[in-house]
PDB file of N, CA and C in Angstrom:
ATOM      1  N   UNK A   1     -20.350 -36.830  30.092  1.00  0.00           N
ATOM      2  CA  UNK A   1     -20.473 -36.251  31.412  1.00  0.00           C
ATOM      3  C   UNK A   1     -19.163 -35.610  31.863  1.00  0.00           C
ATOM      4  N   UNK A   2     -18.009 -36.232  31.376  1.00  0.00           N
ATOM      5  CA  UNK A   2     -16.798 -35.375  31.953  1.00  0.00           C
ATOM      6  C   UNK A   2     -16.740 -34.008  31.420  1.00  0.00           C
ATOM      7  N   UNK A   3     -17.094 -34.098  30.150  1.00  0.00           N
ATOM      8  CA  UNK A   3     -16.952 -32.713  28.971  1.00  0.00           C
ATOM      9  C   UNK A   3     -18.027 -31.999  29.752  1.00  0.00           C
ATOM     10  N   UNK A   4     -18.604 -32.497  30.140  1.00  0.00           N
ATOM     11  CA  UNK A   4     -19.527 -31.051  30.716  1.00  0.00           C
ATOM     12  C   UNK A   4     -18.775 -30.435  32.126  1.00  0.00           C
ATOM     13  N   UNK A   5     -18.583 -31.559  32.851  1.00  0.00           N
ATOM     14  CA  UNK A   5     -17.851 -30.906  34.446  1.00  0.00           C
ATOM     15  C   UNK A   5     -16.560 -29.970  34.231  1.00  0.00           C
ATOM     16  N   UNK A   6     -15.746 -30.695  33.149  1.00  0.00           N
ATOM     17  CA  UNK A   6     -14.320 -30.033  32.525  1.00  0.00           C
ATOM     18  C   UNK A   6     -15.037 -28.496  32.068  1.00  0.00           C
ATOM     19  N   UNK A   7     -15.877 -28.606  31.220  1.00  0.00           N
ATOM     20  CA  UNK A   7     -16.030 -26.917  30.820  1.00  0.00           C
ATOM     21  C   UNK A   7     -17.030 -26.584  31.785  1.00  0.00           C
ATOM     22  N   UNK A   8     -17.927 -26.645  32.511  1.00  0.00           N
ATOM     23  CA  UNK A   8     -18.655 -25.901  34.090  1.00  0.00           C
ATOM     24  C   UNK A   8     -18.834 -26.997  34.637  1.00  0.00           C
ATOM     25  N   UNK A   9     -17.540 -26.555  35.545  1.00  0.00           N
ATOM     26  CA  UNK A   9     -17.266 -27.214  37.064  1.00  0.00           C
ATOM     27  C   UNK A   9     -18.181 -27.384  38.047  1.00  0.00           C
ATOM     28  N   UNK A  10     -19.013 -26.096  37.922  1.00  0.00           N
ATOM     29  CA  UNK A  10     -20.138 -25.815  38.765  1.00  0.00           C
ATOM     30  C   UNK A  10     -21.940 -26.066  38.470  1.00  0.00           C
ATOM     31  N   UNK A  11     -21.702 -26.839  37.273  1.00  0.00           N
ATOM     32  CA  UNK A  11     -22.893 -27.270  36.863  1.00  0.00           C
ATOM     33  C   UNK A  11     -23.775 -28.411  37.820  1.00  0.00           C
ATOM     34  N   UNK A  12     -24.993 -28.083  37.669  1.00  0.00           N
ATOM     35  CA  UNK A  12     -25.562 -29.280  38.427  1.00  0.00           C
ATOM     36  C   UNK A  12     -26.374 -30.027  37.153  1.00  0.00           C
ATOM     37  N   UNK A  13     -26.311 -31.387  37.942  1.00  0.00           N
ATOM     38  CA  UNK A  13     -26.677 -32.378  36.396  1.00  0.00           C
ATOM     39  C   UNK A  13     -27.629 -33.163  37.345  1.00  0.00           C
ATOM     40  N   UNK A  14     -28.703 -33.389  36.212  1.00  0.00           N
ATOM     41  CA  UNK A  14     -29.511 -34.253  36.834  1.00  0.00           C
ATOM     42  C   UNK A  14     -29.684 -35.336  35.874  1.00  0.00           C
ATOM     43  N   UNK A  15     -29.568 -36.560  35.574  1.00  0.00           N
ATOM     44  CA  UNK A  15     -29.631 -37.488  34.803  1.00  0.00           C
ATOM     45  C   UNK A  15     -30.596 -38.791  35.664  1.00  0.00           C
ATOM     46  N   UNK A  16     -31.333 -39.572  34.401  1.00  0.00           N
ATOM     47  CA  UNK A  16     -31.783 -40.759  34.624  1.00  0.00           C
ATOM     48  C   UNK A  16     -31.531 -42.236  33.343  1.00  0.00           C
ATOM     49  N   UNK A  17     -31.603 -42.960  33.749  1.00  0.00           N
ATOM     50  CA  UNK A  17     -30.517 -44.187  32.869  1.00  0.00           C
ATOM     51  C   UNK A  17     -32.273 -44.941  32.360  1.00  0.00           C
ATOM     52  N   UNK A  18     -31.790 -44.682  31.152  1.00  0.00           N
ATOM     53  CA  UNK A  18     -32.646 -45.477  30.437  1.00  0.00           C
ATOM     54  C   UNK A  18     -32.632 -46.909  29.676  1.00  0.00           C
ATOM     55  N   UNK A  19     -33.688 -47.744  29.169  1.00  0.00           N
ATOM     56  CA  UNK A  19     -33.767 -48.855  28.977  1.00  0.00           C
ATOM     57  C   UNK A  19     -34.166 -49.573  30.401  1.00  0.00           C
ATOM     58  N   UNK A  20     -33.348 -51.201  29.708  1.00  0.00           N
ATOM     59  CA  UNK A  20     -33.796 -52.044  30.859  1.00  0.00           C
ATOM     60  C   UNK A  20     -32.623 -51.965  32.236  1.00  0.00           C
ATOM     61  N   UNK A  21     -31.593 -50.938  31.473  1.00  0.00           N
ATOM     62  CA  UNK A  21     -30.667 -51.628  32.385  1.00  0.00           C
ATOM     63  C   UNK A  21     -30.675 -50.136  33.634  1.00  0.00           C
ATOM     64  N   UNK A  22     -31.496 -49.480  32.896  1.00  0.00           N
ATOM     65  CA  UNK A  22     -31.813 -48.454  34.074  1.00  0.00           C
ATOM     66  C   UNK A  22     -32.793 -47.940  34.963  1.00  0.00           C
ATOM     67  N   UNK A  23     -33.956 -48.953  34.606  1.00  0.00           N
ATOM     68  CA  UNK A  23     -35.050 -49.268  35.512  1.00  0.00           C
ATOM     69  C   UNK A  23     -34.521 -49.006  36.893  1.00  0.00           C
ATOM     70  N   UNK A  24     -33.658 -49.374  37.418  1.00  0.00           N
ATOM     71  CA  UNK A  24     -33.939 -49.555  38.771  1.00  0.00           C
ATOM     72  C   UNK A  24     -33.309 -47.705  39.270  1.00  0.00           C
ATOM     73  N   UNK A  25     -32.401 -47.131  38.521  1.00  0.00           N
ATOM     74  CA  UNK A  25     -32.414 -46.369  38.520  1.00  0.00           C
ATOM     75  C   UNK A  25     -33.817 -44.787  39.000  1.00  0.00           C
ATOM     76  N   UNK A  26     -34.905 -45.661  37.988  1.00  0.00           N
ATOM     77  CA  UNK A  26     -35.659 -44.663  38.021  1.00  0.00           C
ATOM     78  C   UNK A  26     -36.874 -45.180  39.424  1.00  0.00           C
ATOM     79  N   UNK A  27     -36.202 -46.506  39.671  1.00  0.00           N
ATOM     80  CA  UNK A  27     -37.106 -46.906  41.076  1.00  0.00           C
ATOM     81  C   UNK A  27     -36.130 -46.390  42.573  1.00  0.00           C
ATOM     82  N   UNK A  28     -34.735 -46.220  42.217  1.00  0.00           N
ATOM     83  CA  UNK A  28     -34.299 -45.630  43.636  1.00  0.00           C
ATOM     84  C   UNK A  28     -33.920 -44.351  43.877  1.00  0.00           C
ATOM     85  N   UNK A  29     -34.590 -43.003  42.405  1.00  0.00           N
ATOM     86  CA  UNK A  29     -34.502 -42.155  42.082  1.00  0.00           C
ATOM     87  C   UNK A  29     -35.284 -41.547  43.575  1.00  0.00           C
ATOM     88  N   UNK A  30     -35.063 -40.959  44.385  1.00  0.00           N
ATOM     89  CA  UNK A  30     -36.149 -40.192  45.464  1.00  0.00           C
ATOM     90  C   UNK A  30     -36.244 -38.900  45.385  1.00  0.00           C
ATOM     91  N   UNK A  31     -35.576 -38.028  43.722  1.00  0.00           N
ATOM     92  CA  UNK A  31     -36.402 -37.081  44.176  1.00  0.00           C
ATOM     93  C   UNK A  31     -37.620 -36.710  43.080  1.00  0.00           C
ATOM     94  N   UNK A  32     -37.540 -37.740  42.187  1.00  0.00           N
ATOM     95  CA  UNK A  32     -38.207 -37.113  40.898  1.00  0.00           C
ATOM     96  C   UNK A  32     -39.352 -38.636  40.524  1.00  0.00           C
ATOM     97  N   UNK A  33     -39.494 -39.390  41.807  1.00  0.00           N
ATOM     98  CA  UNK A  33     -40.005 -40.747  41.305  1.00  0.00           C
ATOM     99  C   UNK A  33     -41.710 -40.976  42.215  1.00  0.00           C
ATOM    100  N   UNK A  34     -42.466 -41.614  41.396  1.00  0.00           N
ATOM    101  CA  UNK A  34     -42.830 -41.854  40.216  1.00  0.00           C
ATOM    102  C   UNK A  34     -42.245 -41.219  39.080  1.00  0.00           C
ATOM    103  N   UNK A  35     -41.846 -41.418  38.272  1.00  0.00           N
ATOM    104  CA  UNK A  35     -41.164 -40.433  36.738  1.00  0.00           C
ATOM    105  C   UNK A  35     -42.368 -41.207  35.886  1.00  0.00           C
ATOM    106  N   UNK A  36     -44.011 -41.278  35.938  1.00  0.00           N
ATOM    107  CA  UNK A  36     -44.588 -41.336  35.282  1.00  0.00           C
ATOM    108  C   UNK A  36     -45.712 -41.579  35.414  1.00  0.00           C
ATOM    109  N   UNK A  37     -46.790 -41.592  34.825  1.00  0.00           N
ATOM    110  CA  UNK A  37     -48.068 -41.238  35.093  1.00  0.00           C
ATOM    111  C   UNK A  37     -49.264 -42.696  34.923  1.00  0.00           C
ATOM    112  N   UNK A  38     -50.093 -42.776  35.855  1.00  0.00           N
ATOM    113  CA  UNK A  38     -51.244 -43.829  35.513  1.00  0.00           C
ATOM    114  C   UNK A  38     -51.598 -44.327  33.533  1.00  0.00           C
ATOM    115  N   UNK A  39     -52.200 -43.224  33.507  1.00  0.00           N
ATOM    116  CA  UNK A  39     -53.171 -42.985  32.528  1.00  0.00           C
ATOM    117  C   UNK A  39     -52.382 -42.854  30.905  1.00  0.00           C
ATOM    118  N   UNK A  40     -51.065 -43.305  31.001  1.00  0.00           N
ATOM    119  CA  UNK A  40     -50.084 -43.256  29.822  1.00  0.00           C
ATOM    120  C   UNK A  40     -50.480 -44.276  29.174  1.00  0.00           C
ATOM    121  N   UNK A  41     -50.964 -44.384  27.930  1.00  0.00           N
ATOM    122  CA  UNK A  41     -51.236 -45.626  27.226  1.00  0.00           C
ATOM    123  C   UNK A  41     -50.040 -46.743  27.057  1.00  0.00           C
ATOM    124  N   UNK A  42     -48.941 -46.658  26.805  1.00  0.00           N
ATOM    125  CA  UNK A  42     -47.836 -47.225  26.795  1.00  0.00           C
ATOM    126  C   UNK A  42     -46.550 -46.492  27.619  1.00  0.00           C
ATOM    127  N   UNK A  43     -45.155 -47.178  27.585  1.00  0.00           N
ATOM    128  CA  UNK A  43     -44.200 -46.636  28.569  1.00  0.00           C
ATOM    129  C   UNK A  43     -43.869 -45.371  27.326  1.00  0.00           C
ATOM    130  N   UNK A  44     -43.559 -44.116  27.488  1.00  0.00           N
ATOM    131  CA  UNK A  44     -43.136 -42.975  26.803  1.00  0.00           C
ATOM    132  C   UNK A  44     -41.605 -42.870  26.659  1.00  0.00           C
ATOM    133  N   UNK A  45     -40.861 -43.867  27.377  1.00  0.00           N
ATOM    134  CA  UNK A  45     -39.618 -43.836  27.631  1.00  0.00           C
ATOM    135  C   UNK A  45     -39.378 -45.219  27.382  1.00  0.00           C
ATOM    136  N   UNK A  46     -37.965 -45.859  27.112  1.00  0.00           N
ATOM    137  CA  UNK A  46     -37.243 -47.165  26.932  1.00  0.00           C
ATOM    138  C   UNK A  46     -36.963 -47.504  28.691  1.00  0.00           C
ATOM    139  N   UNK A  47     -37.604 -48.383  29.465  1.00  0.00           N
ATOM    140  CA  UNK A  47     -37.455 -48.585  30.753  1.00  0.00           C
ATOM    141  C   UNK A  47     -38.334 -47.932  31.642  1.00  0.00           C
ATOM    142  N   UNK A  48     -38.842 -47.240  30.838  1.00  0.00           N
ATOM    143  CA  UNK A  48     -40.171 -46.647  31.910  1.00  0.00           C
ATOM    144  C   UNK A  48     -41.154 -47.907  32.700  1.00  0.00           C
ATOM    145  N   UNK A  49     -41.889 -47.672  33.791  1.00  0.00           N
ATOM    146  CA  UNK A  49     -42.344 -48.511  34.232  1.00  0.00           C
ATOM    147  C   UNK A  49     -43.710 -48.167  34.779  1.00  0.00           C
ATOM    148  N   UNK A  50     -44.454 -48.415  34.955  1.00  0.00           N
ATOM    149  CA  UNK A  50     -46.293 -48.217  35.298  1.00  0.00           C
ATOM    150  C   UNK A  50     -45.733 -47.524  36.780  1.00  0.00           C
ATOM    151  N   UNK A  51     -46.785 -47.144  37.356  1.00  0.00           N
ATOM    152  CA  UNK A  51     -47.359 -46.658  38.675  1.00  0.00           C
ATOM    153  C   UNK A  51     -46.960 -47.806  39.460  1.00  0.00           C
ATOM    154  N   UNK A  52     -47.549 -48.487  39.249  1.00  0.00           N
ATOM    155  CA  UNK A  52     -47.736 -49.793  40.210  1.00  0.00           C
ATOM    156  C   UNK A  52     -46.736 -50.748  40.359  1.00  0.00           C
ATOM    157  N   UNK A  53     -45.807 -50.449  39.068  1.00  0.00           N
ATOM    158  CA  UNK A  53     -44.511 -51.045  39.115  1.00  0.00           C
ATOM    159  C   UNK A  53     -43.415 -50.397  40.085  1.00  0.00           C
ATOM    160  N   UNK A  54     -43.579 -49.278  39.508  1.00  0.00           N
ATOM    161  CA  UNK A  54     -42.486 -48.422  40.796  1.00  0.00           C
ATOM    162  C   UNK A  54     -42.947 -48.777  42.230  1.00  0.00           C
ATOM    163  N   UNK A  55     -43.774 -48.520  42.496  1.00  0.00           N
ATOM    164  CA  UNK A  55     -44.461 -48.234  44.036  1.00  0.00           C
ATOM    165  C   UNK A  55     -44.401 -50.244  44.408  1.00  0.00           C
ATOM    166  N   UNK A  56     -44.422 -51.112  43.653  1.00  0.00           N
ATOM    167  CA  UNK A  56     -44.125 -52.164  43.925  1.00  0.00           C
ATOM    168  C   UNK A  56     -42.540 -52.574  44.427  1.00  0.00           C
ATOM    169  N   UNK A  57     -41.673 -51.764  43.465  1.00  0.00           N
ATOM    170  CA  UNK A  57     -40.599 -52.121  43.744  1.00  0.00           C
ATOM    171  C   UNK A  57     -39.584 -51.283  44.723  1.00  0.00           C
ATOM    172  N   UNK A  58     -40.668 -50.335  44.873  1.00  0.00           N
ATOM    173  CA  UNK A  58     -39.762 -49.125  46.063  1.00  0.00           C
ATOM    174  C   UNK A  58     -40.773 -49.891  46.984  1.00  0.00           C
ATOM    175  N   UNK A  59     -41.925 -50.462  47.278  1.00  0.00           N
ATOM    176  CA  UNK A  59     -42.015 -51.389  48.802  1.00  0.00           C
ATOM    177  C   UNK A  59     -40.891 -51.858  48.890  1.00  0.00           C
ATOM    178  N   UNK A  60     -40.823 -52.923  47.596  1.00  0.00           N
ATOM    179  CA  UNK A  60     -39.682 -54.623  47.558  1.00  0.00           C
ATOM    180  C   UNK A  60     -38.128 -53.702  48.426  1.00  0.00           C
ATOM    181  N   UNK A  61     -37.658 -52.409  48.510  1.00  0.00           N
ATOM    182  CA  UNK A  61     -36.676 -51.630  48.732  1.00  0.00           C
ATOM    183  C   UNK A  61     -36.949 -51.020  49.960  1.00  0.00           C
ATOM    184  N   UNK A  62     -38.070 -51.153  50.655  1.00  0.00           N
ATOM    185  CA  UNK A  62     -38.291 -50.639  51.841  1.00  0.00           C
ATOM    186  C   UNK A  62     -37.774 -49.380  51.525  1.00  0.00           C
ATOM    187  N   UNK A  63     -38.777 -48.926  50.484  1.00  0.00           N
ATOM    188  CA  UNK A  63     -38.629 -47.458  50.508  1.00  0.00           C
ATOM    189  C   UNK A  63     -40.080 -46.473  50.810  1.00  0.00           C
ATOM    190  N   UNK A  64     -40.984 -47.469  50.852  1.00  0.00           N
ATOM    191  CA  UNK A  64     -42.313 -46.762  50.999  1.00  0.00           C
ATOM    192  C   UNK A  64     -42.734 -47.274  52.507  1.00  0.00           C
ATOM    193  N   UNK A  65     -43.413 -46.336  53.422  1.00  0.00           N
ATOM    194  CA  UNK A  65     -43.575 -47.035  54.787  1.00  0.00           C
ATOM    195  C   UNK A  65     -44.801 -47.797  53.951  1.00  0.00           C
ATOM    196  N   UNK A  66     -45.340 -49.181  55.073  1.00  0.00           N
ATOM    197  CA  UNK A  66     -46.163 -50.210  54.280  1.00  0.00           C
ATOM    198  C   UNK A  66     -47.129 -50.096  56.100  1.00  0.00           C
ATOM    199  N   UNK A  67     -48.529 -50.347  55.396  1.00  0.00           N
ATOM    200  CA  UNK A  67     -49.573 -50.276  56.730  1.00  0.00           C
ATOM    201  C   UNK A  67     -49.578 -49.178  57.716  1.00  0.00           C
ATOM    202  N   UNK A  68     -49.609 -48.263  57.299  1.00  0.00           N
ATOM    203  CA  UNK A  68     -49.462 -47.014  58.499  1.00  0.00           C
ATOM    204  C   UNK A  68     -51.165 -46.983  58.650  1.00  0.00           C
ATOM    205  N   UNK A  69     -51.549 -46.430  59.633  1.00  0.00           N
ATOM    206  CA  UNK A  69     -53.023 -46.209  60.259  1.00  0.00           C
ATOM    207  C   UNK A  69     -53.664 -44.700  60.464  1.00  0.00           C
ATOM    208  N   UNK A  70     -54.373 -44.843  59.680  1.00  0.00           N
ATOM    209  CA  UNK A  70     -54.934 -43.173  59.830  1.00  0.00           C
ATOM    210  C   UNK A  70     -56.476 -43.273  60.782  1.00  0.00           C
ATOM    211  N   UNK A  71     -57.080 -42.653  61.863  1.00  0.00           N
ATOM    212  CA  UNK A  71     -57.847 -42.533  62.005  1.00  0.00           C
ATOM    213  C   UNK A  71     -58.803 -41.498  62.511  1.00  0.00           C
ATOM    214  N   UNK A  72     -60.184 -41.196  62.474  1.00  0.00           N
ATOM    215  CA  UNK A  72     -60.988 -40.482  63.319  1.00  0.00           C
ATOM    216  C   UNK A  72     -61.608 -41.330  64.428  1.00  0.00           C
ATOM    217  N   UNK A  73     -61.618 -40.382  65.122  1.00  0.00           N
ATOM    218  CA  UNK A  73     -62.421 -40.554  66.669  1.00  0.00           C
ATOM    219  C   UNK A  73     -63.383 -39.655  67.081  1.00  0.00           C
ATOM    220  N   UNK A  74     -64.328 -40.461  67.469  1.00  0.00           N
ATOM    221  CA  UNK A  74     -65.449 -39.284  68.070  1.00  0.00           C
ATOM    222  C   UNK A  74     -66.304 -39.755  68.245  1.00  0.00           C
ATOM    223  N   UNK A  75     -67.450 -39.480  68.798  1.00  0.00           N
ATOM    224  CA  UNK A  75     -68.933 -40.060  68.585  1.00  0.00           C
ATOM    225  C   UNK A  75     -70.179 -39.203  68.197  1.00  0.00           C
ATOM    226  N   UNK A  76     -70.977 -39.700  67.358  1.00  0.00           N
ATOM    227  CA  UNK A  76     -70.788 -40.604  66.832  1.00  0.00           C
ATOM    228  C   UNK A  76     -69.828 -40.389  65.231  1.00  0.00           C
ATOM    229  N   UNK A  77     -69.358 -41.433  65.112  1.00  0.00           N
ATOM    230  CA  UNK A  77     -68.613 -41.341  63.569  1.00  0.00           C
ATOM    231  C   UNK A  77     -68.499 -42.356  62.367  1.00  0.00           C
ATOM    232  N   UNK A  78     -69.862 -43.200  62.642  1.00  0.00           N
ATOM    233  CA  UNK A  78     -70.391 -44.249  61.786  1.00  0.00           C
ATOM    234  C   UNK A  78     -70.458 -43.891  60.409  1.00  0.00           C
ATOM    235  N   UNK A  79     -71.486 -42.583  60.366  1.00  0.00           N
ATOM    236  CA  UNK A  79     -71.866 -41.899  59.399  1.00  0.00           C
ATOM    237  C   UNK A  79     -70.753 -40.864  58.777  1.00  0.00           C
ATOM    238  N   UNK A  80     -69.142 -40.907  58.769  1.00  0.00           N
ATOM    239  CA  UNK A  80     -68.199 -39.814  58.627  1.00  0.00           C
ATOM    240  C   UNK A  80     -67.886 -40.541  57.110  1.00  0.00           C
ATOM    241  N   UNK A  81     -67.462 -39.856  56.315  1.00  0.00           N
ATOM    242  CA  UNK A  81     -67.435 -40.052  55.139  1.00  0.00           C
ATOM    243  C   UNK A  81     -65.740 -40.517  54.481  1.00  0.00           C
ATOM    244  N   UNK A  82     -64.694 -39.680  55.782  1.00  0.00           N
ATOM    245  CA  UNK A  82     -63.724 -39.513  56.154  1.00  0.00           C
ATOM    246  C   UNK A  82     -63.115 -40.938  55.332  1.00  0.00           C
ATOM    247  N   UNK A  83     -63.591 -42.336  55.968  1.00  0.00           N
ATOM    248  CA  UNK A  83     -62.649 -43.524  55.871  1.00  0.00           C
ATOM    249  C   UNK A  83     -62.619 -43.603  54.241  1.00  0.00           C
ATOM    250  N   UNK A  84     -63.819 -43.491  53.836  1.00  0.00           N
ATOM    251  CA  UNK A  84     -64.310 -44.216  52.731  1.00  0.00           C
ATOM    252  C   UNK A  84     -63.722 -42.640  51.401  1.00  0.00           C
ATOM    253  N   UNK A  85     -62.876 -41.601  51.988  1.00  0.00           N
ATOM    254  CA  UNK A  85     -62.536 -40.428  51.110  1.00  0.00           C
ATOM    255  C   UNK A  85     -61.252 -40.704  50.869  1.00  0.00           C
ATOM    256  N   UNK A  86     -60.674 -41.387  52.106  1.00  0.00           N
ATOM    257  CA  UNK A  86     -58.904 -41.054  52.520  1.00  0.00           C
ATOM    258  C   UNK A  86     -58.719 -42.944  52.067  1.00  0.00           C
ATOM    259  N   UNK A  87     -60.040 -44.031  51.953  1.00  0.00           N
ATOM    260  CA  UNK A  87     -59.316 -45.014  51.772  1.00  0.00           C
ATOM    261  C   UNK A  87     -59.223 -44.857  50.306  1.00  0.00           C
ATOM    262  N   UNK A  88     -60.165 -44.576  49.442  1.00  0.00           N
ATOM    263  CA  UNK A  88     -60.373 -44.825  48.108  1.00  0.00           C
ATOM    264  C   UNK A  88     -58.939 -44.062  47.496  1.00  0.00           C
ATOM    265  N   UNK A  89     -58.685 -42.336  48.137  1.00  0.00           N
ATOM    266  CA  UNK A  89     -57.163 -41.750  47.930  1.00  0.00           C
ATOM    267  C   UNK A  89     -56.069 -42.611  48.084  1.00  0.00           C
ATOM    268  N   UNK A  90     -55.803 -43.378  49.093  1.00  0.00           N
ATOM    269  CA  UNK A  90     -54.804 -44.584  49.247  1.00  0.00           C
ATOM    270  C   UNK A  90     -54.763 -45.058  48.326  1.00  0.00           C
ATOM    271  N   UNK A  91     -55.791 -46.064  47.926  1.00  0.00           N
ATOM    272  CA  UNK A  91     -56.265 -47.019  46.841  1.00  0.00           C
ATOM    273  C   UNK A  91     -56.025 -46.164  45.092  1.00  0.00           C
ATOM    274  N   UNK A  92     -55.966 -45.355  44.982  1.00  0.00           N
ATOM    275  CA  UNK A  92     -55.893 -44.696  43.435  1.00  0.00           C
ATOM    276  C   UNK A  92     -54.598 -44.732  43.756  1.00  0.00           C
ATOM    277  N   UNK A  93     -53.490 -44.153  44.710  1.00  0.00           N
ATOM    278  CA  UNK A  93     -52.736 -43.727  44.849  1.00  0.00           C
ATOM    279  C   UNK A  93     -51.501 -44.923  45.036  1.00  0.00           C
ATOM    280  N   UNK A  94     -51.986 -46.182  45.059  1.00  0.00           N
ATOM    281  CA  UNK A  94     -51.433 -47.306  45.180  1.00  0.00           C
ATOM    282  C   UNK A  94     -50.337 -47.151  46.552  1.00  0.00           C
ATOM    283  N   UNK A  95     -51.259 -46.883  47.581  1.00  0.00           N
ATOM    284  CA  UNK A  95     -50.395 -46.796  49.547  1.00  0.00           C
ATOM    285  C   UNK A  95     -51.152 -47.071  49.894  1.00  0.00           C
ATOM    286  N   UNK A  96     -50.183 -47.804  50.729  1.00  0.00           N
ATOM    287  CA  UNK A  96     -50.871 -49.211  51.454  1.00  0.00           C
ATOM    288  C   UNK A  96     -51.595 -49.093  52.871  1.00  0.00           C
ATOM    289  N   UNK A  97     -51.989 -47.809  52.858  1.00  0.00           N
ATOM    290  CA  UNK A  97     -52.400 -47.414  54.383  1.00  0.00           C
ATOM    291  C   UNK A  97     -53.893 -47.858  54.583  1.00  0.00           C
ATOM    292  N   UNK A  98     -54.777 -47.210  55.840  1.00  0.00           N
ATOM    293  CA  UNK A  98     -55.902 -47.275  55.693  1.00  0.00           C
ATOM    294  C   UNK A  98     -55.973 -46.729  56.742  1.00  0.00           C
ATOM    295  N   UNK A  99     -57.616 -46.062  56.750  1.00  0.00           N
ATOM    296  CA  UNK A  99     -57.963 -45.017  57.503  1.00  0.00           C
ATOM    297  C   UNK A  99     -59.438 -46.006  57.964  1.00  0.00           C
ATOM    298  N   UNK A 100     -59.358 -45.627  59.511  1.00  0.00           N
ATOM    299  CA  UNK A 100     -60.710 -46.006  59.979  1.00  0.00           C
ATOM    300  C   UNK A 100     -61.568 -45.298  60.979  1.00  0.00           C
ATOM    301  N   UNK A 101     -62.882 -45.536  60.857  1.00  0.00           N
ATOM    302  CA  UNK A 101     -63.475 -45.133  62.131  1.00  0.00           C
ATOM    303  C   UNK A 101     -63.695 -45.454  63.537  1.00  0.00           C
ATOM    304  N   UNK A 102     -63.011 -45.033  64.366  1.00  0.00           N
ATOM    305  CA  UNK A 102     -63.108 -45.172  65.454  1.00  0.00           C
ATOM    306  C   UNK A 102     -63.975 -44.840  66.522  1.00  0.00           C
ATOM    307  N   UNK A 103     -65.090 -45.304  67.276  1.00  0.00           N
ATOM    308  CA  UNK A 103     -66.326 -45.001  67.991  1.00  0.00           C
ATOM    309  C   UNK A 103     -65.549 -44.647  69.433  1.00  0.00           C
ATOM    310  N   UNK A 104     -65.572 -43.603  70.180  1.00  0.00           N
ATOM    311  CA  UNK A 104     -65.293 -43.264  71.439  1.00  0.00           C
ATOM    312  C   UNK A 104     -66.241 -43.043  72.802  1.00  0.00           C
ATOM    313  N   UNK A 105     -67.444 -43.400  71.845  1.00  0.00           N
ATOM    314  CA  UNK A 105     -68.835 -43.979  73.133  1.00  0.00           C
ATOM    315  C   UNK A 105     -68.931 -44.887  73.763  1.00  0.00           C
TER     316      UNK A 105
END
């Protein structure tokens, strides 16, 4: 890393630390994190970590807001499809929110 700044000063570097000892690295990474995908059969990287691992450990970091409330209002809105579109998105998406219907009759 010095050999690069010494010959362009003006370089921008983006690096992530691999293995175990750089896990956490890639959990307090905010601009490139998740750095990996559900549906990966195994980690593709030395320290890579699942979906559910990151998003577990950026809660444990109070880095993800936790219980926020989404809702519709109206009447009637029993029949809105809304909760059950935006909860199941939460739910794949492993955020911890939830969306409900709210009756204003």
């Amino acid at each position: 890393l010095p050999a690069v700044r010494e010959a362009n000063p003006s370089a921008s570097i983006v690096s992530i630390c691999v293995g175990e000892a750089g896990k956490l690295s890639r959990v307090l990474n905010d601009t490139m994190t998740p750095v990996t995908h559900a549906r990966l059969p195994a980690a593709a990287a030395p320290g890579q970590l699942s979906t559910a691992e990151l998003v577990a450990l950026r809660q444990s970091q109070g880095m993800v807001p936790s219980g926020m409330r989404f809702c519709i209002f109206g009447s009637p809105v029993a029949k809105s499809p809304s909760p059950a579109t935006h909860n199941a998105a939460f739910a794949a998406h492993l955020m911890p929110h939830r969306y409900d219907a709210v009756d204003t009759s």
